[in-house]
C-alpha atoms as a PDB file:
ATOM      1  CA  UNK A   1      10.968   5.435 -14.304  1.00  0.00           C
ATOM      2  CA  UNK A   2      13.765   7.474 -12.580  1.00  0.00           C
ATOM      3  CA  UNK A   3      13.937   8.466  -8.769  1.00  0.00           C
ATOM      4  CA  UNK A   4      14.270  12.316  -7.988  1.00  0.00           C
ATOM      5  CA  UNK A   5      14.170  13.541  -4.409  1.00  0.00           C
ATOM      6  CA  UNK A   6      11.204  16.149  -3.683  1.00  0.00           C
ATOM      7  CA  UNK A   7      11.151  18.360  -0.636  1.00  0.00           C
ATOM      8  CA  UNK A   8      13.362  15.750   1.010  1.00  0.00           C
ATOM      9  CA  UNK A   9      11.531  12.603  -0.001  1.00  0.00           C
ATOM     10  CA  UNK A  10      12.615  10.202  -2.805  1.00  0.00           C
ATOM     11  CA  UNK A  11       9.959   9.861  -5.953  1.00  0.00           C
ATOM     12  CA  UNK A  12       9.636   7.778  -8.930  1.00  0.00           C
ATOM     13  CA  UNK A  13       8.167  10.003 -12.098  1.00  0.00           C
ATOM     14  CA  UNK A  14       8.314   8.949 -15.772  1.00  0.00           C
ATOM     15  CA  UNK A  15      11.337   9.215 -17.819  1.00  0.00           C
ATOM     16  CA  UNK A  16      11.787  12.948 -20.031  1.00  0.00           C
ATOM     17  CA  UNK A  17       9.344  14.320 -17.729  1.00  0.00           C
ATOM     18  CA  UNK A  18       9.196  18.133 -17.960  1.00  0.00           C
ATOM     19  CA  UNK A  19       9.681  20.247 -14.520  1.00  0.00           C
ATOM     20  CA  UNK A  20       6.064  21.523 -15.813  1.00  0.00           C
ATOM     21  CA  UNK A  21       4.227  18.248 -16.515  1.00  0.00           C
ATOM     22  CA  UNK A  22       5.870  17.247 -12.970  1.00  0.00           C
ATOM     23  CA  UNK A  23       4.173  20.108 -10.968  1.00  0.00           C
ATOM     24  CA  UNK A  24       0.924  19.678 -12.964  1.00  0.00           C
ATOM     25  CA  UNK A  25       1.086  16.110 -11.519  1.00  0.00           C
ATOM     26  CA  UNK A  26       1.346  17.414  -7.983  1.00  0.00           C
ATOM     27  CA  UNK A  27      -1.574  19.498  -8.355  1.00  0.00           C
ATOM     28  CA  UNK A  28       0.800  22.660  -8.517  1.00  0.00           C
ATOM     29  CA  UNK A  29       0.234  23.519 -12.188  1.00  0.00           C
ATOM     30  CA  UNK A  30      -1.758  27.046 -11.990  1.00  0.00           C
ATOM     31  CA  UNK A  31      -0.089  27.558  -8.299  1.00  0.00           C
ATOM     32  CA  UNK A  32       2.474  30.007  -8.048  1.00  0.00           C
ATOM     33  CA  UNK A  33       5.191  28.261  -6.943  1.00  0.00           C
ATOM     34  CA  UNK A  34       9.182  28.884  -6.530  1.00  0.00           C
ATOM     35  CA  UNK A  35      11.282  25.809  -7.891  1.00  0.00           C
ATOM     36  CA  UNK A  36      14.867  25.183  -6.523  1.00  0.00           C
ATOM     37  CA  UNK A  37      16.641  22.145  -8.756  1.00  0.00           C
ATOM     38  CA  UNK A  38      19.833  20.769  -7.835  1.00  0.00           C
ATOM     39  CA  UNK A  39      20.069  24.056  -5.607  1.00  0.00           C
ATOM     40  CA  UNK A  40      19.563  26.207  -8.715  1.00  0.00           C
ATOM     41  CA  UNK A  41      16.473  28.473  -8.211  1.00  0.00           C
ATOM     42  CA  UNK A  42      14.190  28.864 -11.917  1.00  0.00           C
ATOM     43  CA  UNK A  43      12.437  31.469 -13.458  1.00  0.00           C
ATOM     44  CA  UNK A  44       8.557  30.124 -14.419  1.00  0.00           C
ATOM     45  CA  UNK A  45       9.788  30.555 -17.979  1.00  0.00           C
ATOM     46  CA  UNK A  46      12.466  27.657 -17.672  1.00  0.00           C
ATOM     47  CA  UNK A  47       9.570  25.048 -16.425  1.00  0.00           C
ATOM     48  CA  UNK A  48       8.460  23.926 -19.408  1.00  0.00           C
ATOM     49  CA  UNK A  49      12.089  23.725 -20.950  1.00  0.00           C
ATOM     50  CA  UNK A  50      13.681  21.272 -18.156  1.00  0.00           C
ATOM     51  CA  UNK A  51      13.658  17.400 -18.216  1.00  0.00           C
ATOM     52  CA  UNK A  52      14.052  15.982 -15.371  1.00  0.00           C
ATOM     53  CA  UNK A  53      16.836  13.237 -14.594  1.00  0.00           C
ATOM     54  CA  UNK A  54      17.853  10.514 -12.510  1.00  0.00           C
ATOM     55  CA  UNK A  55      18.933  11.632  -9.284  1.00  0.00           C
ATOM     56  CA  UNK A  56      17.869  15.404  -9.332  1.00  0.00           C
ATOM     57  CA  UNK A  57      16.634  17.251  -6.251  1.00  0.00           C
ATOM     58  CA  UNK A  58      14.046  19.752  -6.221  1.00  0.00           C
ATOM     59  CA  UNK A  59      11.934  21.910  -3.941  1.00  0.00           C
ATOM     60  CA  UNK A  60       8.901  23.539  -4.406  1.00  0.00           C
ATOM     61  CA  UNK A  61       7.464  26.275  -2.433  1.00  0.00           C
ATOM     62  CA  UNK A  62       4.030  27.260  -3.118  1.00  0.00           C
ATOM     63  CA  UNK A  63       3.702  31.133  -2.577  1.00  0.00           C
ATOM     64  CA  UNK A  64       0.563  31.963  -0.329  1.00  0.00           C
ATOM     65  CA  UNK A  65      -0.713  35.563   0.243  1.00  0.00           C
ATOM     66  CA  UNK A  66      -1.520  36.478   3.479  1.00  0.00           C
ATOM     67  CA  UNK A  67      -0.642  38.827   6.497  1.00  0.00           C
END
């Protein structure tokens, strides 16, 4: 187990876990959502491609429609 920080609030998650297998976890997986990690904004496409580490930070923004 490592410990990221998530919107602010520490986490434990699985080791090699995948930015994508992390927000499917959440319940965010077919939400469209904008990802900051380690203040680095990412494109959808990079989700599936990122491990996750010790230590990072992330936040997730789910995008709502509305006026």
């Amino acid at each position: 187990m490592i410990t990221l920080t998530i919107n602010g609030e520490q986490q434990e998650v699985e080791k090699g876990l995948s930015l994508r297998s992390l927000l499917i976890n959440l319940g965010l997986g077919e939400k469209p959502v904008v990802v900051e990690l380690n203040r680095q904004a990412l494109s959808p496409s990079e989700f599936e491609e990122k491990t996750l580490n010790k230590g990072d930070e992330l936040e997730i923004i789910t995008i709502a429609a509305g006026g």
